[in-house]
Protein backbone atom coordinates (compact mmCIF):
# COMPACT_ATOMS: atom_id res chain seq x y z
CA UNK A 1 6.21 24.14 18.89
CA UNK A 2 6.08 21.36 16.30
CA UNK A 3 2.07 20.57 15.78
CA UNK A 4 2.01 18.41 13.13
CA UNK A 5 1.32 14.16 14.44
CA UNK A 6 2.54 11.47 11.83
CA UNK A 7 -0.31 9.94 9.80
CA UNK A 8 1.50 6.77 10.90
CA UNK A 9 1.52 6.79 14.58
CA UNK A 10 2.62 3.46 15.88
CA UNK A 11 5.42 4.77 18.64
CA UNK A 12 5.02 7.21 21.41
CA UNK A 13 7.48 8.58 24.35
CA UNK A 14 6.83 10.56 27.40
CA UNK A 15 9.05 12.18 29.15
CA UNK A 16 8.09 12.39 32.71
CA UNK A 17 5.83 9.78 32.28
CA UNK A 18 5.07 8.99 36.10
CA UNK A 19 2.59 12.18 36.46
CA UNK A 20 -1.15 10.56 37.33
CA UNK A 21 -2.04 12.79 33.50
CA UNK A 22 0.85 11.35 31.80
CA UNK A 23 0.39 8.13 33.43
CA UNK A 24 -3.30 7.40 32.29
CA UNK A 25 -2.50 8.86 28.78
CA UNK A 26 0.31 6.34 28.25
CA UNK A 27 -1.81 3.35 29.42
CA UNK A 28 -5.00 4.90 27.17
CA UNK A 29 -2.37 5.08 24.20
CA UNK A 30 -0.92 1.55 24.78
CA UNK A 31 -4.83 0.42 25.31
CA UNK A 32 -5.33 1.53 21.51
CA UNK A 33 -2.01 -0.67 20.38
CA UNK A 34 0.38 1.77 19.81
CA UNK A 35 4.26 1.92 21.28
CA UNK A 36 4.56 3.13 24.53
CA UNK A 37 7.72 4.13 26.06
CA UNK A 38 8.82 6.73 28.51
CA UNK A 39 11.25 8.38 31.51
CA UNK A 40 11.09 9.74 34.25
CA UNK A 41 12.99 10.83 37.54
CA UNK A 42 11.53 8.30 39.72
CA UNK A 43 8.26 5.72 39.99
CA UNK A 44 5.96 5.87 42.59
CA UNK A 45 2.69 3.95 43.46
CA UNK A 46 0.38 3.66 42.02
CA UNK A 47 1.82 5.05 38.56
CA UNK A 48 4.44 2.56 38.87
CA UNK A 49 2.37 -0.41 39.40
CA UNK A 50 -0.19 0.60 36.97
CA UNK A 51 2.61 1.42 34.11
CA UNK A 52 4.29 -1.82 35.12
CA UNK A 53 0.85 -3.92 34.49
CA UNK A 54 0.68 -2.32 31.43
CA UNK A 55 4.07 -3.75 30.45
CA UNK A 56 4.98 -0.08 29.58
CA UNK A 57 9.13 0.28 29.71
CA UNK A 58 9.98 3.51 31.70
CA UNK A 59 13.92 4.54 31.80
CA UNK A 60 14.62 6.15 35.33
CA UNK A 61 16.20 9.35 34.69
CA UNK A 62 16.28 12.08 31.73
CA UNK A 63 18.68 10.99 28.62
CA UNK A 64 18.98 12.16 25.36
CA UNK A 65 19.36 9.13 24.47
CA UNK A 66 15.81 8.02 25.68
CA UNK A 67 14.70 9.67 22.26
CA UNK A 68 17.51 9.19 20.02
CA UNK A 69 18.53 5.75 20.10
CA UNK A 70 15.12 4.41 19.08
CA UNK A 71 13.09 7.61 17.51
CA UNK A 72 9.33 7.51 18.39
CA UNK A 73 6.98 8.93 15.91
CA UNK A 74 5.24 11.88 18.81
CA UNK A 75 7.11 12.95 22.39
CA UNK A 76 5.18 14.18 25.11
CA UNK A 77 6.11 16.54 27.16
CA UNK A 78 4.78 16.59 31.05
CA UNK A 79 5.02 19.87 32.53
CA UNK A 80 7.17 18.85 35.26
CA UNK A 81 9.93 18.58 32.78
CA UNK A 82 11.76 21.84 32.85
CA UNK A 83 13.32 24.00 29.94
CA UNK A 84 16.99 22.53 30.84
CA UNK A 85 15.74 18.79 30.41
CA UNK A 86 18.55 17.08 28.62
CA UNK A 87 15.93 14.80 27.07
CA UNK A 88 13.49 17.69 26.06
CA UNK A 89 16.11 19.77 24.15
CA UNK A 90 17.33 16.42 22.52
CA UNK A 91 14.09 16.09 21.06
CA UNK A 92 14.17 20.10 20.18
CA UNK A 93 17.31 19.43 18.37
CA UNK A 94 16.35 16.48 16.72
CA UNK A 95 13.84 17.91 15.25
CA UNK A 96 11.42 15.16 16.53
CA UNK A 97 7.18 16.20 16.63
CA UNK A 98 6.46 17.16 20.12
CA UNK A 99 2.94 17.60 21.99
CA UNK A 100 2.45 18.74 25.63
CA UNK A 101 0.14 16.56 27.62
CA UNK A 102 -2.97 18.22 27.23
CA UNK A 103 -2.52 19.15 23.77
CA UNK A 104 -1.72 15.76 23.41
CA UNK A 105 -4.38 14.39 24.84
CA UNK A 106 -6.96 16.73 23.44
CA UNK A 107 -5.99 15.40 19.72
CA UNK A 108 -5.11 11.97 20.27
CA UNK A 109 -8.39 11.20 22.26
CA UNK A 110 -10.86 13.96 22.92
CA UNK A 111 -10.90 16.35 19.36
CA UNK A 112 -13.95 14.19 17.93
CA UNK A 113 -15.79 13.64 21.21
CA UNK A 114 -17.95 15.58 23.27
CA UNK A 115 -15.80 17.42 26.06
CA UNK A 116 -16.89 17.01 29.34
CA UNK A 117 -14.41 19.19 31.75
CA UNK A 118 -14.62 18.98 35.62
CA UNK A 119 -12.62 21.88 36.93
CA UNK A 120 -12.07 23.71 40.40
CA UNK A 121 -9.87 24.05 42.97
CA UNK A 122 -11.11 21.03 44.96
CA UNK A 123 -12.88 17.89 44.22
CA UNK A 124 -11.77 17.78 40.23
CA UNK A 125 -10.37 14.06 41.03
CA UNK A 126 -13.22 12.26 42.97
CA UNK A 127 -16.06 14.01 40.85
CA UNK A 128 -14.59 12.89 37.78
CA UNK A 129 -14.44 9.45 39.08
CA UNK A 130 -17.83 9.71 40.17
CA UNK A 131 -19.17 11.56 37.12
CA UNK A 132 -17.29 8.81 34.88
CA UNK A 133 -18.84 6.25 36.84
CA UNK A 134 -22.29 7.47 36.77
CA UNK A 135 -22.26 7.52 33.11
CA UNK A 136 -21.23 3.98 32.91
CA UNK A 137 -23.89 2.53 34.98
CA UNK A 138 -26.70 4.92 33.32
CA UNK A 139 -25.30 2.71 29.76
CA UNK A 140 -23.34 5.95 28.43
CA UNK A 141 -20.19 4.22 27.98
CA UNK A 142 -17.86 6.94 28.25
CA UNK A 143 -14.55 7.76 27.71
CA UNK A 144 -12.49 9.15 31.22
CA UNK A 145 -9.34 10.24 32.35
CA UNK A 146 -8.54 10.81 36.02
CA UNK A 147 -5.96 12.57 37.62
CA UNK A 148 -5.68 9.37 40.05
CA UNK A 149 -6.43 5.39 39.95
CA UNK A 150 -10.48 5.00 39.46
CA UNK A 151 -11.43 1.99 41.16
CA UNK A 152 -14.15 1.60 39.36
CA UNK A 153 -12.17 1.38 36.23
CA UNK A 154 -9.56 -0.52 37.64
CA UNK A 155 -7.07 2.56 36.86
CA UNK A 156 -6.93 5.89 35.43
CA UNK A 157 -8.68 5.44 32.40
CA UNK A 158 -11.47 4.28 31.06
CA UNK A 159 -11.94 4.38 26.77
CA UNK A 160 -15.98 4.00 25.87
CA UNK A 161 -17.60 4.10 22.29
CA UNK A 162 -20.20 6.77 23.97
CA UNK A 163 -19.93 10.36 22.49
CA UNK A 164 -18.87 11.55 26.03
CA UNK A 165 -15.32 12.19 27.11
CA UNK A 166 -14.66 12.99 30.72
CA UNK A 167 -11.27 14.26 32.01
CA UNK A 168 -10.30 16.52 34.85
CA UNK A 169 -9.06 19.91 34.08
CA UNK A 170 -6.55 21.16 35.85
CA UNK A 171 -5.51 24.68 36.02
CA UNK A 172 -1.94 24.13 36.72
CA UNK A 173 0.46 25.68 33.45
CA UNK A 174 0.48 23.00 30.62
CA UNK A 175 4.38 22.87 29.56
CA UNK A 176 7.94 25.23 30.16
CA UNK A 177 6.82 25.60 26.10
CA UNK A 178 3.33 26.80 26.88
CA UNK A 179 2.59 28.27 30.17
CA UNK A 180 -1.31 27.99 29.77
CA UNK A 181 -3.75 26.37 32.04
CA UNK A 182 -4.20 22.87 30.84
CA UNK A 183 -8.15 22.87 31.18
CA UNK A 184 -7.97 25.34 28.21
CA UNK A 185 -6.63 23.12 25.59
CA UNK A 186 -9.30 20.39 26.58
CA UNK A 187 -12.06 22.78 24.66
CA UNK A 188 -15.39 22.08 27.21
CA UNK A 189 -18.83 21.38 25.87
CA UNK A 190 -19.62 21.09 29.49
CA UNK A 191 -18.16 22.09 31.96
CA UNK A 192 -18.29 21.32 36.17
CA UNK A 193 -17.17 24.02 38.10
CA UNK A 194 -16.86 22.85 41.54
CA UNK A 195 -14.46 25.75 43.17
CA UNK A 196 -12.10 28.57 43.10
CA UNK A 197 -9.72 29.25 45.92
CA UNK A 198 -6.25 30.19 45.75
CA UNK A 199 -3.29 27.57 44.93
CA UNK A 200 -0.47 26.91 43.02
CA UNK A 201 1.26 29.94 44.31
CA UNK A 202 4.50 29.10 42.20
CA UNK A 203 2.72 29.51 38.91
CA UNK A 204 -0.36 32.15 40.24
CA UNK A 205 0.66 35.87 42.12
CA UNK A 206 -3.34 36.22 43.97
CA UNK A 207 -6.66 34.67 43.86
CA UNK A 208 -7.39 37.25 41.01
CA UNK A 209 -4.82 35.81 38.61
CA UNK A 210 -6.54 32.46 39.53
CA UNK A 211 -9.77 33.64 38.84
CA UNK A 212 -8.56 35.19 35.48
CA UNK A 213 -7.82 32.08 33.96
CA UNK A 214 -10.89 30.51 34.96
CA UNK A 215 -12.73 33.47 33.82
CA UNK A 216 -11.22 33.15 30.17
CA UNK A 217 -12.16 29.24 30.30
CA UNK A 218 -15.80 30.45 31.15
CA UNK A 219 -15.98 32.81 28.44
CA UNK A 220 -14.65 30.13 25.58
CA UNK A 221 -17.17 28.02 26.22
CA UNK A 222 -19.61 27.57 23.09
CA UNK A 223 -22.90 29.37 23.00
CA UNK A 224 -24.54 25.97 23.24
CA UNK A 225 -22.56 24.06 25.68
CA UNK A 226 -23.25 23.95 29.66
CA UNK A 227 -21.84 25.15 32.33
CA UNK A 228 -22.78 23.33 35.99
CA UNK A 229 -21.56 25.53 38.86
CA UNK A 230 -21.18 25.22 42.49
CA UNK A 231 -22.78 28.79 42.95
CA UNK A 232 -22.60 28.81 46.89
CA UNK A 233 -19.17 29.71 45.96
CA UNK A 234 -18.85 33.24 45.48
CA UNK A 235 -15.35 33.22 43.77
CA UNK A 236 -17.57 30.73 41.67
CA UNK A 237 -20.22 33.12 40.89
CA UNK A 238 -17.32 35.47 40.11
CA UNK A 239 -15.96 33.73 37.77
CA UNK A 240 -18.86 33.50 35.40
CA UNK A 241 -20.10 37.42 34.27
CA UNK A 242 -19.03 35.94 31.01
CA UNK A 243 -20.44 33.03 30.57
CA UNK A 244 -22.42 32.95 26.91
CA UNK A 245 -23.91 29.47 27.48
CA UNK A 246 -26.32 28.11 30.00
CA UNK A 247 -25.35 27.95 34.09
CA UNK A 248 -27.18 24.99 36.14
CA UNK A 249 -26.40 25.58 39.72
CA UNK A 250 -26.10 22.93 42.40
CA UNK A 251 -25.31 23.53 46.22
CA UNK A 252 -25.93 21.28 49.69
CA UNK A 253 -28.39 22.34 51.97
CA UNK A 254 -31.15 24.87 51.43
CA UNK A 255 -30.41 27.44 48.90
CA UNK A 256 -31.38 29.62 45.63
CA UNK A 257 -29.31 27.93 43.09
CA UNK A 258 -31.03 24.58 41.27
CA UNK A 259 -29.84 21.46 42.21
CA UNK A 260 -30.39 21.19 45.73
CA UNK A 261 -28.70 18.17 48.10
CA UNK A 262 -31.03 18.35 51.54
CA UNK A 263 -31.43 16.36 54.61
CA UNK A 264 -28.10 14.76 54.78
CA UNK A 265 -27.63 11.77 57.05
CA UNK A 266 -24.77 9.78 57.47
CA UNK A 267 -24.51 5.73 57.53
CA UNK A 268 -22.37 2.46 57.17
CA UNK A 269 -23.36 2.78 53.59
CA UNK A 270 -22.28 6.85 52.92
CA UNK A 271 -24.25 9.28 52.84
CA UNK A 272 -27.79 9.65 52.11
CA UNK A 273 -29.73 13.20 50.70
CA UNK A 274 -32.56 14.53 48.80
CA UNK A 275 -32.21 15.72 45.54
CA UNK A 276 -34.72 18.91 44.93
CA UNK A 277 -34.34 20.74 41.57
CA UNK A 278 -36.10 24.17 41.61
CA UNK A 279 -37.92 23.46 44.83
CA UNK A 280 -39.19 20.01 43.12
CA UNK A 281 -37.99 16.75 44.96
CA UNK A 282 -36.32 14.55 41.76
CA UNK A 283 -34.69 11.60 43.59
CA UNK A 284 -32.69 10.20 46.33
CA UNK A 285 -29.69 9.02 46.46
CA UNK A 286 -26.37 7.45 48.61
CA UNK A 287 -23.00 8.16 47.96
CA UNK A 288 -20.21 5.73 49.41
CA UNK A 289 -18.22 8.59 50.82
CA UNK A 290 -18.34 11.32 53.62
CA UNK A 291 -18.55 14.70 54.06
CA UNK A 292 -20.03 17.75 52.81
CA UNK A 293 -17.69 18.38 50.48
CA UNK A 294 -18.33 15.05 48.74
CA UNK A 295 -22.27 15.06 48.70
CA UNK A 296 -21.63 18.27 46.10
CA UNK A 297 -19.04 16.76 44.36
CA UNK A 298 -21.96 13.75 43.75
CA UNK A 299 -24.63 16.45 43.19
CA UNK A 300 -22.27 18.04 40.66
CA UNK A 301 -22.14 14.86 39.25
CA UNK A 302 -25.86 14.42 38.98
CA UNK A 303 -26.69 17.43 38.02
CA UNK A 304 -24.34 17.16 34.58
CA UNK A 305 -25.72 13.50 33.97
CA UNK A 306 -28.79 15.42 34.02
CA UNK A 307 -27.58 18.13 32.11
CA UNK A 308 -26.55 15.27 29.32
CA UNK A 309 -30.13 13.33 28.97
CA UNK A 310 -29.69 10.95 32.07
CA UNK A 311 -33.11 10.71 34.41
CA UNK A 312 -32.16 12.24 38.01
CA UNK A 313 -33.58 9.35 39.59
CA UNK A 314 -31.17 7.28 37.32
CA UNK A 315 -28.40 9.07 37.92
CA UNK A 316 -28.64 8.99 41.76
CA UNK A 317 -29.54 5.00 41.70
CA UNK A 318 -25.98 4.88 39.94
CA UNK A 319 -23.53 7.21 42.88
CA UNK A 320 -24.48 3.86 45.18
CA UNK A 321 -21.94 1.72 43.31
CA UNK A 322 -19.28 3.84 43.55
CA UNK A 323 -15.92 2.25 44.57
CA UNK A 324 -13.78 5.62 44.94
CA UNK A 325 -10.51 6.48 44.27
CA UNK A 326 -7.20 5.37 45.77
CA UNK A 327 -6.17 7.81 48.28
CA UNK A 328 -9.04 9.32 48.75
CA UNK A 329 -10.61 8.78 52.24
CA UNK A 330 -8.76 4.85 51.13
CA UNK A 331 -9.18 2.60 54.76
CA UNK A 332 -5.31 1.15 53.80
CA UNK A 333 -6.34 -1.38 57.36
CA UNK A 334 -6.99 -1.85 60.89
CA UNK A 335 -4.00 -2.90 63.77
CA UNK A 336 -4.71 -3.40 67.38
CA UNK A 337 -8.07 -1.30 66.55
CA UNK A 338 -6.31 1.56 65.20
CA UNK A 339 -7.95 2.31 61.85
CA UNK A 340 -5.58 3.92 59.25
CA UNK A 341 -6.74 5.82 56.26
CA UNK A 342 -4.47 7.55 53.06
CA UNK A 343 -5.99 10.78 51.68
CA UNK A 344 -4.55 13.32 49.14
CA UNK A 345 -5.34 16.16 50.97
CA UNK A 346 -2.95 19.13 51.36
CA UNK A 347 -4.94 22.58 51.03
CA UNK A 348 -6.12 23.63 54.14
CA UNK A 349 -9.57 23.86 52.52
CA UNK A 350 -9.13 20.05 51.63
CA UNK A 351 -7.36 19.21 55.06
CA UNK A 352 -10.76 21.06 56.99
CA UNK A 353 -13.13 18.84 54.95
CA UNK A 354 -11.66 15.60 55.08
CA UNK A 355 -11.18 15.98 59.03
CA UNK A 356 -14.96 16.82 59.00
CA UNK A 357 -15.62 14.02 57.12
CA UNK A 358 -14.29 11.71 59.26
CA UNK A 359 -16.23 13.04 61.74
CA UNK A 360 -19.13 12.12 60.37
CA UNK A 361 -17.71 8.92 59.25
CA UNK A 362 -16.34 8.04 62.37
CA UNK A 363 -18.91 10.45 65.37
CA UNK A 364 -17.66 8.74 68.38
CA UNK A 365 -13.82 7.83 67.66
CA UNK A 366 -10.70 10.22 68.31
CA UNK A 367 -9.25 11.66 64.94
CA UNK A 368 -5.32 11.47 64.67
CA UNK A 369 -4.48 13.90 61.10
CA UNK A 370 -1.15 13.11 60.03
CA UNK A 371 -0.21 15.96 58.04
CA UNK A 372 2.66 16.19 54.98
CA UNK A 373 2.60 19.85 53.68
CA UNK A 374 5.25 18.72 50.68
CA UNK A 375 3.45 21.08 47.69
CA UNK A 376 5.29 23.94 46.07
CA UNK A 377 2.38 25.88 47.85
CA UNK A 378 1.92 24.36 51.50
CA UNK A 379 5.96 24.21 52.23
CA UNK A 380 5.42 28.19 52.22
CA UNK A 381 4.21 30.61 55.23
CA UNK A 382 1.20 31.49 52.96
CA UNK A 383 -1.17 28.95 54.91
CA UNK A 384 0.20 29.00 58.23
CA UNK A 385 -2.67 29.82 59.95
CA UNK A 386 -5.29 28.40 57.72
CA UNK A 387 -3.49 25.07 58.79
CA UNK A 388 -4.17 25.77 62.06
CA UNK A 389 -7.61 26.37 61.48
CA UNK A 390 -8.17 23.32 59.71
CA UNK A 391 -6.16 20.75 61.83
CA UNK A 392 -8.65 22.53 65.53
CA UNK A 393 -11.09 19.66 63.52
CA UNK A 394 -8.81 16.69 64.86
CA UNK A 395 -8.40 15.25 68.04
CA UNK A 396 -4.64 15.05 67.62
CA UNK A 397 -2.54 15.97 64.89
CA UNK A 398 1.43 15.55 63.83
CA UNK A 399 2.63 17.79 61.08
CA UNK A 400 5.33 16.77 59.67
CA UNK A 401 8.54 19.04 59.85
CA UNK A 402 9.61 19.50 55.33
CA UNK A 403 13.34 21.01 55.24
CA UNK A 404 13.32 24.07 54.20
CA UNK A 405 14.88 23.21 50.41
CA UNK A 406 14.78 25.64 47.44
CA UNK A 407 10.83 26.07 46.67
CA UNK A 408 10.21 26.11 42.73
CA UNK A 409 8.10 29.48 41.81
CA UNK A 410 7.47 31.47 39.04
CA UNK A 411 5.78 33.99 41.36
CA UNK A 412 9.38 34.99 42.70
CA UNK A 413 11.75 33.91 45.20
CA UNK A 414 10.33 32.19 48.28
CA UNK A 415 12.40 33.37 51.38
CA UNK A 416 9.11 32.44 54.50
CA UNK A 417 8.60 28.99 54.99
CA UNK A 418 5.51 27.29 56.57
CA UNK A 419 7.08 26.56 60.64
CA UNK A 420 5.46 23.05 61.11
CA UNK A 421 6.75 23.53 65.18
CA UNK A 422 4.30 26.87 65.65
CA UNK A 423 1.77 25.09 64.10
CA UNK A 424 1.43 22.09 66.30
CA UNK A 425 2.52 24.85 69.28
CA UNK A 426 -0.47 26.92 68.02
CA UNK A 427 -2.65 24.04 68.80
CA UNK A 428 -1.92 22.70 71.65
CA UNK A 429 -2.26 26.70 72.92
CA UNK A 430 -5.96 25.42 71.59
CA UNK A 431 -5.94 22.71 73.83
CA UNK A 432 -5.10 20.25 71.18
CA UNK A 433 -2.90 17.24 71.22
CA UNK A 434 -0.41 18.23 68.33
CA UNK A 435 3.64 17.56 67.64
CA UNK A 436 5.83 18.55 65.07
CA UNK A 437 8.48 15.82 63.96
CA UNK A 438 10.82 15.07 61.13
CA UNK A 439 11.02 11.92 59.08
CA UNK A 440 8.42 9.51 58.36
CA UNK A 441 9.96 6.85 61.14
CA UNK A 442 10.16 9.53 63.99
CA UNK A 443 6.33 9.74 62.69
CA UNK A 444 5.77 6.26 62.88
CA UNK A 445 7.64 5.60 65.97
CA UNK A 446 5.65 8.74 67.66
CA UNK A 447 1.99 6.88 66.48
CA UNK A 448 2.60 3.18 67.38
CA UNK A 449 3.56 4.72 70.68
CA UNK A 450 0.54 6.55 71.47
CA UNK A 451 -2.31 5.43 69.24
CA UNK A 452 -5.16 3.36 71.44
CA UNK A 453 -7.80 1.06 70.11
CA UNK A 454 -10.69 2.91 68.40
CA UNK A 455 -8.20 5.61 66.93
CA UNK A 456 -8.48 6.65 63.44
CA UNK A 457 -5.63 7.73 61.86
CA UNK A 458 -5.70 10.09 58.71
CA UNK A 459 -2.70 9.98 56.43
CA UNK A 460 -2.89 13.62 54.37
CA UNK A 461 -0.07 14.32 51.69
CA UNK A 462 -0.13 14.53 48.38
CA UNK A 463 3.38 12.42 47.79
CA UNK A 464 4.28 9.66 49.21
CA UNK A 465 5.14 10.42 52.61
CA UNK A 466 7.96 8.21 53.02
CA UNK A 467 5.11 5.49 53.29
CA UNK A 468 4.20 6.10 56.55
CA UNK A 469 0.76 4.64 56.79
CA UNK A 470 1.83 1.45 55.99
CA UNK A 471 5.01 1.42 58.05
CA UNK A 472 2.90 2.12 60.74
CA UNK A 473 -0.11 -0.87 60.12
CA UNK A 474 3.24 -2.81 59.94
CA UNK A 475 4.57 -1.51 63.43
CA UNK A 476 1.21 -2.14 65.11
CA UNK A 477 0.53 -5.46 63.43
CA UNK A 478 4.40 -6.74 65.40
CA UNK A 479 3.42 -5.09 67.92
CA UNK A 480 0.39 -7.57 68.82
């Protein structure tokens, strides 16, 4: 792999350029003046409106001639680009310098900074956001890069003069070139560890092999760097027998482990706690959001602005202008009553916790979960019944029927696919409300026909979805 960046860098081109990583490095790159350029298979929102408002050219489709007919200085190389991309081995041929994305972004933006990683299975997006955030408010000025559009910043980036740069870390293999985890080459100074589960079955065999890689990023870390840890978590607390540097723990409700989030009570504001370090009360604070889940991805977030020299009362002042992330618990409108929100989720942890959030959100309204299970890891059997489990949360639920196309894994062939039909016939034998259907306008068609005034509809897929929760605020809206 070439290494080696031009002293002159005034021109570079990603390939696959769409990805929410590759996205927000292209518009921090452009932000600094330089050349942007890139491809990719297909735009999406928001990457496509945010790379468009950057004035950022994009070429739809892979071409060698992307790269050769007008050389840039650096390619990047997203690591949804496979080893047969007829763009990637032009530049391989050409001889051009190549980076992958986190290498990339590691020396073009993070090498002289202060690393601060959020990692996990869940929760790496949203904390970020919120740890980013925090910092900004508390007159840090930090860098960030989110693996989504921060509201706050207006986008997925934000570039600071502080000496703090916070990006998620994801564990997910960095190129076909380097297979990886990305949140290695991002070298931590401090690191949030908010989860370990299993995922990403097409690039991991077992939780173990998950827990390896995590375990390696524990051990790298410096002898004088931090590590903040969600140590309810036992697959957490597995993870870090190696850890050289110090561990700050953080957890909701009573508990052993340091940062403590207690007395949680839910509003039209968020969600209010008390923050108790060591048994000592040290502030109190609101976060904008609902759920369990997200009152420890705020404590997290506290507890590492703590961790950095920010006041806990500060820090908690700050979570109360938080503006969120698109598609995360995003209200996208109301129709005819029917509230309709867009959400990211697609683990079944993630699916459980966002239902339960809208519970508390929302205690005396019927719950509708749309479900999309469109990953390389939900379209298979693996989580059949942990989808069950986590959809018994919703009042009704339609899961949508994926056809059963070639799944990509490096884990070996995939022959059991998840049966969206038994899982909606699995819950009505629960006495839930739940169909199966195909296509996003059966979907549509299916909830403009039954939804009722007070409904709240939750959107959950981490694509697209054929854009169903706006074809159906559209349906309901004629429908007046």
């Amino acid at each position: 792999m070439s290494t080696t960046i031009p002293e002159k860098l005034s021109h570079v081109h990603l390939v696959a350029i769409a990805g929410t990583g590759m996205g927000a490095l292209a518009g921090l790159l452009h932000a600094r003046g330089l050349r942007v350029t890139g491809s990719d298979r297909a735009l999406y929102p928001p990457m496509s409106e945010a790379l468009a408002g950057w004035g950022i050219p994009v070429a739809i489709g892979f071409d060698p001639q992307n790269v050769l007919a007008d050389r840039p200085d650096l390619v990047v190389i997203g690591n949804a680009v496979r080893a047969d991309n007829p763009e990637a081995q032009a530049v391989f041929d050409a001889g051009l310098p190549y980076l992958s994305f986190p290498d990339a972004l590691y020396r073009l933006a993070m090498a002289d900074r202060h690393s601060v990683v959020v990692a996990g299975t869940h929760g790496k997006t949203t904390t970020t956001a919120l740890l980013g955030s925090l910092l900004v408010r508390a007159g840090r000025d930090p860098s960030v890069l989110v693996g989504g559009v921060a509201l706050d910043f207006d986008g997925p980036f934000r570039e600071g003069r502080g000496p703090h740069f916070v990006v998620e870390g994801d564990e997910y293999d960095t190129a076909f070139f380097d297979k990886t985890p990305k949140f290695w080459h991002y070298h931590p100074r401090t690191l949030l560890l908010t989860s370990v589960e299993f995922d990403h079955a097409d690039i991991y065999r077992d939780l173990d092999h998950v827990k390896d890689v995590f375990r390696t990023l524990v051990r790298e870390m410096p002898a004088d760097g931090t590590i903040v840890a969600a140590l309810d978590d036992a697959d957490v607390c597995d993870v870090l027998g190696g850890a050289r540097c110090k561990v700050i723990g953080y957890g909701v409700d009573d508990g052993e482990h340091g940062f403590r989030a207690l007395d949680l009570e839910a509003g039209p504001q968020g969600t209010r706690f008390r923050v108790v370090r060591d048994e000592h009360d040290v502030a109190t604070a609101i976060v904008p959001m609902y759920g369990r889940h997200n009152v420890a991805n705020a404590l997290g977030a506290i507890a590492v602005a703590v961790a950095l020299g920010v006041p806990a009362q500060e820090a908690a002042d700050a979570l109360a202008g938080f503006r969120g992330v698109r598609r995360r618990q995003e209200v996208r409108g109301t129709e005819r009553g029917v509230t309709v929100l867009d959400d990211f989720a697609h683990h079944p942890t993630a699916v459980r916790e966002t239902i339960a959030a809208m519970r508390m959100r929302y205690p005396d309204r019927r719950i509708v979960a749309v479900l999309e299970p469109r990953s390389n890891t939900s379209r298979r059997a693996l989580f059949q019944h942990d989808f069950i489990d986590a959809l018994l949360g919703a009042d009704r639920s339609v899961v949508a029927i994926v056809p059963h196309e070639p799944i990509y894994s490096a884990t070996g062939e995939v022959t059991q696919y998840l049966d969206a039909e038994r899982i909606a016939a699995s819950l009505r034998e629960a006495d839930r409300d739940a169909v199966a259907l195909e296509g996003a306008d059966a979907i549509v068609d299916h909830l403009a026909a039954t939804s009722v005034s007070g409904d709240v509809v939750l959107v959950m897929s981490n694509g697209d979805f054929g854009g169903v929760w706006g074809k159906l605020l559209a349906k309901l809206r004629e429908a007046r």
